[in-house]
N, C-alpha and C. Protein backbone atom coordinates (compact mmCIF):
# COMPACT_ATOMS: atom_id res chain seq x y z
N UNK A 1 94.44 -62.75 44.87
CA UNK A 1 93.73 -62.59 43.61
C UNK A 1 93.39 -61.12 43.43
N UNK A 2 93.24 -60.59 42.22
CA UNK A 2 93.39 -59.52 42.05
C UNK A 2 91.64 -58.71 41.90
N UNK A 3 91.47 -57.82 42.15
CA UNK A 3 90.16 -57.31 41.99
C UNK A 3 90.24 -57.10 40.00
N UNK A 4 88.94 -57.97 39.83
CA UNK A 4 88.63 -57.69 38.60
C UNK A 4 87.42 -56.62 38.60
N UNK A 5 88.01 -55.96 37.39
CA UNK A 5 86.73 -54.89 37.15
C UNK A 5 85.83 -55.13 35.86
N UNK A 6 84.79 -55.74 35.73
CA UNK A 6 84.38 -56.31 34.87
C UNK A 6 83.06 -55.24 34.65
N UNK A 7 82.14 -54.19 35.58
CA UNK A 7 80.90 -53.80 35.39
C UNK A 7 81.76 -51.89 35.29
N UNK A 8 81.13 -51.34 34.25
CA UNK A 8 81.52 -50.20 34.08
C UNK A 8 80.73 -48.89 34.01
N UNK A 9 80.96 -47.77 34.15
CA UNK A 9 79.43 -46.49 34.36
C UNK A 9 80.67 -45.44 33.67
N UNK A 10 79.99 -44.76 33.17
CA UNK A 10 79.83 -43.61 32.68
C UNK A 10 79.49 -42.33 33.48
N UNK A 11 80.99 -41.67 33.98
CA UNK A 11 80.31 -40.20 34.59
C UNK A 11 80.62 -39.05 33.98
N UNK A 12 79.97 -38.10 33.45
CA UNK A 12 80.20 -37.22 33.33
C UNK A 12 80.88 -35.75 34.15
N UNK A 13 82.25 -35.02 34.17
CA UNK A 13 82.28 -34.38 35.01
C UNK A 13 82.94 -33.27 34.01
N UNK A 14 82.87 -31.58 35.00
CA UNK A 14 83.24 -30.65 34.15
C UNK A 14 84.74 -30.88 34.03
N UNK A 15 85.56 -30.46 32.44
CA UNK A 15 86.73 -30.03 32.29
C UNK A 15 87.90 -29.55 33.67
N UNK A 16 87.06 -29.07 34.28
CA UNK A 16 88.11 -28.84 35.78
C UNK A 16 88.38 -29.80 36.54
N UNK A 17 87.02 -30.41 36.75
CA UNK A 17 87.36 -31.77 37.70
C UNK A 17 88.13 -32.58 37.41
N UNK A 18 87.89 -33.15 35.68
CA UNK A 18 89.09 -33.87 35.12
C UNK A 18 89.87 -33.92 34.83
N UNK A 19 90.68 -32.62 34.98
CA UNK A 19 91.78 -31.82 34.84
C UNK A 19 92.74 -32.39 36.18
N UNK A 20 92.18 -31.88 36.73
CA UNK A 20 92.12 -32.00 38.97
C UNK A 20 92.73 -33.83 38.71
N UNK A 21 91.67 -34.46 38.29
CA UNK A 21 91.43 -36.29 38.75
C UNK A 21 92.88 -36.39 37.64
N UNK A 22 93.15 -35.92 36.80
CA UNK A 22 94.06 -36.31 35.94
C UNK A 22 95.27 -35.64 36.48
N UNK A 23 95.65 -34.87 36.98
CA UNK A 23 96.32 -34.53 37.70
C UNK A 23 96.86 -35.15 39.40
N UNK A 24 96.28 -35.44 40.27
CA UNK A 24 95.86 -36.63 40.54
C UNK A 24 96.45 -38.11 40.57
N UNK A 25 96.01 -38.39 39.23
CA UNK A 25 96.47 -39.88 39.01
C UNK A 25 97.49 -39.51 38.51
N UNK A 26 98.18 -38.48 37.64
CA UNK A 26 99.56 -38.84 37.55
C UNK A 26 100.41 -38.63 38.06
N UNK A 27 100.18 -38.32 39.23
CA UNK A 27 101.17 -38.33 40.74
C UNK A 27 100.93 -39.58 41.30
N UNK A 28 100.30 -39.99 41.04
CA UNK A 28 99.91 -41.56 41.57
C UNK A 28 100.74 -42.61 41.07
N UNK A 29 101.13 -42.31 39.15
CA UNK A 29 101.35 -43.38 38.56
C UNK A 29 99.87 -44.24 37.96
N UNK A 30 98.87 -43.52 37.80
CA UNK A 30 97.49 -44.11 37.63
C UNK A 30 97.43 -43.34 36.48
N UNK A 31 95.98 -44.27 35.84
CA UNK A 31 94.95 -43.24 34.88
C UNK A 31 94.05 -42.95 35.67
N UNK A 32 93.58 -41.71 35.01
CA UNK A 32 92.23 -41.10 36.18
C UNK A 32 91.10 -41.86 36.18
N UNK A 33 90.66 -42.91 35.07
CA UNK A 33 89.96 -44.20 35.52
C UNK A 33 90.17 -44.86 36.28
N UNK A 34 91.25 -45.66 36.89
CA UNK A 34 91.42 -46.08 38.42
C UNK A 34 91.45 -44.98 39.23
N UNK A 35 91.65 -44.30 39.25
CA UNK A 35 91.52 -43.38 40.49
C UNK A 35 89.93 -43.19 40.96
N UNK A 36 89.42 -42.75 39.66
CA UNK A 36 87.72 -42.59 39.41
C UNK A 36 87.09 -44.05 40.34
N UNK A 37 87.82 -45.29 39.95
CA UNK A 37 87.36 -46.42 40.51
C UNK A 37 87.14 -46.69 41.68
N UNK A 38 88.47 -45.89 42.37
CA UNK A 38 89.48 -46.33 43.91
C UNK A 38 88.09 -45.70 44.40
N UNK A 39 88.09 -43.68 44.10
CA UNK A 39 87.14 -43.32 44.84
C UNK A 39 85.43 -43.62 44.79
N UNK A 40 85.05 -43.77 43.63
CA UNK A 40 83.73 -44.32 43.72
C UNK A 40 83.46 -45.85 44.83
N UNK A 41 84.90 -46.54 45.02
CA UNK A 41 84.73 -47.83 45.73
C UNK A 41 85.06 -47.09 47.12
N UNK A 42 85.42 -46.52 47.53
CA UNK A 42 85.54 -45.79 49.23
C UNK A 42 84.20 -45.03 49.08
N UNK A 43 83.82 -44.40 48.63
CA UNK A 43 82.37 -43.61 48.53
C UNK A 43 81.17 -44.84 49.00
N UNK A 44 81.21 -45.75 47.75
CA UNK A 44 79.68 -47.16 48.19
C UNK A 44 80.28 -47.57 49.41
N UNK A 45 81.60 -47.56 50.07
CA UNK A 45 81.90 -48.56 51.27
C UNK A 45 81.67 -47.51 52.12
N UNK A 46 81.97 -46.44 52.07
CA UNK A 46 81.54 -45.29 53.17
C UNK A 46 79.83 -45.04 53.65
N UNK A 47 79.33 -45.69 52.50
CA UNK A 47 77.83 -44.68 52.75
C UNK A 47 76.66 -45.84 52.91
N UNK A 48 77.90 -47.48 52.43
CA UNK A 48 77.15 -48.61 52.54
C UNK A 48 77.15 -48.90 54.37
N UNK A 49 78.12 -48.77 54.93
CA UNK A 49 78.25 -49.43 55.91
C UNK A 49 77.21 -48.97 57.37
N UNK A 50 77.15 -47.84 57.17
CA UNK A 50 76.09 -47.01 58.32
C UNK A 50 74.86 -47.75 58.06
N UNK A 51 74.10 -47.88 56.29
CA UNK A 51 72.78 -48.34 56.77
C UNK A 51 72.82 -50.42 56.83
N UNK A 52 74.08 -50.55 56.46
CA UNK A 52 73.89 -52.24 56.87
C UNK A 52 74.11 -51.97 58.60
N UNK A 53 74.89 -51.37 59.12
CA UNK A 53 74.79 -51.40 60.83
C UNK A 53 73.32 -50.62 61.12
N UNK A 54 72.59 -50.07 60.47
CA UNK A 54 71.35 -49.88 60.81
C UNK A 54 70.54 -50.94 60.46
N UNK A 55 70.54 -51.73 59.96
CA UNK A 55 69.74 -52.90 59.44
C UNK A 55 70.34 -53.96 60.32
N UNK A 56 71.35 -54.11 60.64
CA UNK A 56 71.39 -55.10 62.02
C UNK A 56 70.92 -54.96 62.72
N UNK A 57 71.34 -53.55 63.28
CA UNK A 57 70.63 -53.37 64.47
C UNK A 57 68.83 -53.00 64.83
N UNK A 58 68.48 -53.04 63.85
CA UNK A 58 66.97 -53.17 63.65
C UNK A 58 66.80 -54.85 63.66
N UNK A 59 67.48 -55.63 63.17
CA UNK A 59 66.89 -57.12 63.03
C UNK A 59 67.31 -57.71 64.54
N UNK A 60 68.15 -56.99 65.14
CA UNK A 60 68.59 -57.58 66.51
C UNK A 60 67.46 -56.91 67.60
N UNK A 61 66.78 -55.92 67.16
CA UNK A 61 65.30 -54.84 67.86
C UNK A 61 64.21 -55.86 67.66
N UNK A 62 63.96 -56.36 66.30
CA UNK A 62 62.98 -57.13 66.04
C UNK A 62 63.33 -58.56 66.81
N UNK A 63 64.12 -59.01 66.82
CA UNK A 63 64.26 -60.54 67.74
C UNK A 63 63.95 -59.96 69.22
N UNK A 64 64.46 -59.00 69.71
CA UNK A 64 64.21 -58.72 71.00
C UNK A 64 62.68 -58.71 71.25
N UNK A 65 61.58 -57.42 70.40
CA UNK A 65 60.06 -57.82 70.26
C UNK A 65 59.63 -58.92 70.34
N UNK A 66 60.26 -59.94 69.23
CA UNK A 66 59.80 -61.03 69.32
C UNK A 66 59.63 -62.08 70.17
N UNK A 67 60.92 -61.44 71.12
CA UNK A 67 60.58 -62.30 72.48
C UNK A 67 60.15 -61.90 73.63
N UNK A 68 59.92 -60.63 73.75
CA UNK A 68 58.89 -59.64 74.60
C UNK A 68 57.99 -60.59 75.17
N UNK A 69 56.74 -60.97 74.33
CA UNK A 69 55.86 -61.84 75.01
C UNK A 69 56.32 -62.83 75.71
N UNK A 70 56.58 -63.65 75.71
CA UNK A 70 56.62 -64.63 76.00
C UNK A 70 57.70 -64.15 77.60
N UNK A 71 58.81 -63.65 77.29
CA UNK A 71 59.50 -62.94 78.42
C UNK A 71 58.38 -62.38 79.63
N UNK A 72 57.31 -61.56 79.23
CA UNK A 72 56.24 -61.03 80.23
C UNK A 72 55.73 -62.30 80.78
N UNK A 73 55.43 -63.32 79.81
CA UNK A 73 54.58 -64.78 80.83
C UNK A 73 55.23 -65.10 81.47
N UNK A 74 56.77 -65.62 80.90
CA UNK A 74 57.08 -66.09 82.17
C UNK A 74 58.01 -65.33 83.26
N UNK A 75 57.82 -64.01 83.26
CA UNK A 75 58.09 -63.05 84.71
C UNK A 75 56.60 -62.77 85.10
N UNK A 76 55.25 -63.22 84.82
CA UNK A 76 54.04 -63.44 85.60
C UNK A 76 53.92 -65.00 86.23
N UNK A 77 54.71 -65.52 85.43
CA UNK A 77 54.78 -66.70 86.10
C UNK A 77 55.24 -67.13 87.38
N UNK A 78 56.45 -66.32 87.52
CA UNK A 78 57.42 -65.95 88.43
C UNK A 78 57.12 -65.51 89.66
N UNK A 79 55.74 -64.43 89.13
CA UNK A 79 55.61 -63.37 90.46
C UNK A 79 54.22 -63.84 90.86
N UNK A 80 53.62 -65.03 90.27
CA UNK A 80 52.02 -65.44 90.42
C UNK A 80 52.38 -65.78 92.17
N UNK A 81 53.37 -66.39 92.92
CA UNK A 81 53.49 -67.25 93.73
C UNK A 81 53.62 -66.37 94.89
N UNK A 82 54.18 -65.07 94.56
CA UNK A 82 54.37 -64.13 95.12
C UNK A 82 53.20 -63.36 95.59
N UNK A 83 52.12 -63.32 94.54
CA UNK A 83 51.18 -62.60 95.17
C UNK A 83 49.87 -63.10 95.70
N UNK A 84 50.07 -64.78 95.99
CA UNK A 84 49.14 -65.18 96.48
C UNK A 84 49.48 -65.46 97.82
N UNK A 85 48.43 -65.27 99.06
CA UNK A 85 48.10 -64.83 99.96
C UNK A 85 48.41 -66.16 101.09
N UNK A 86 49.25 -66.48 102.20
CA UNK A 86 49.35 -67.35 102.42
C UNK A 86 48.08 -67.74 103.36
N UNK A 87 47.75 -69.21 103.00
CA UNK A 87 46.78 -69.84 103.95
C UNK A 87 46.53 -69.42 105.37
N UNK A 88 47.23 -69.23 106.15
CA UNK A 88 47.43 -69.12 107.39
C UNK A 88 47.61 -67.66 107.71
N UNK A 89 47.75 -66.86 107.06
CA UNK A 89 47.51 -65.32 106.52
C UNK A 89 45.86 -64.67 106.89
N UNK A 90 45.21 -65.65 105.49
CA UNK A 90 44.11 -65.14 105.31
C UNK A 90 42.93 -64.87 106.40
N UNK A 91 42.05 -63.94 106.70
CA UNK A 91 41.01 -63.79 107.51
C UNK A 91 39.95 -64.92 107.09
N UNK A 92 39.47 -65.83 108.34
CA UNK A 92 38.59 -66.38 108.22
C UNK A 92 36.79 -65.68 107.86
């Protein structure tokens, strides 16, 4: 299926640039509106992807916190047995 382009923006750029982008696309076989498209869609995928892998990896930080506690009880739990003193040990 084909990418539909249905939502559209308005950029303004100087006479050179569009000169450049139009130049450009017709080495491509394009209008400099798809081209304009191609790169604005590598630009949001370039600059999107760093802060969604920062936002994972913050929600995978926060599950880890979240189980912090409970991780400390039961490695006190663990070591309670350890630091009590055996019967036959102790000074009367």
């Amino acid at each position: 299926m084909a990418n539909l382009r249905s939502a559209s923006i308005k950029v303004n750029v100087t006479p050179e640039v569009y000169a450049r982008l139009k130049q450009l696309a017709d080495r491509q076989g394009q209008v400099p509106s798809v081209l304009a498209a191609v790169a604005v869609g590598q630009y949001v995928s370039a600059h999107s992807a760093p802060i969604e892998m920062q936002e994972k990896m913050l929600g995978q930080v926060m599950e880890m916190v979240e189980r912090l506690p409970q991780q400390l009880l039961d490695l006190e739990d663990r070591r309670a047995p350890l630091l009590e003193v055996p019967a036959k040990v102790r000074r009367r």
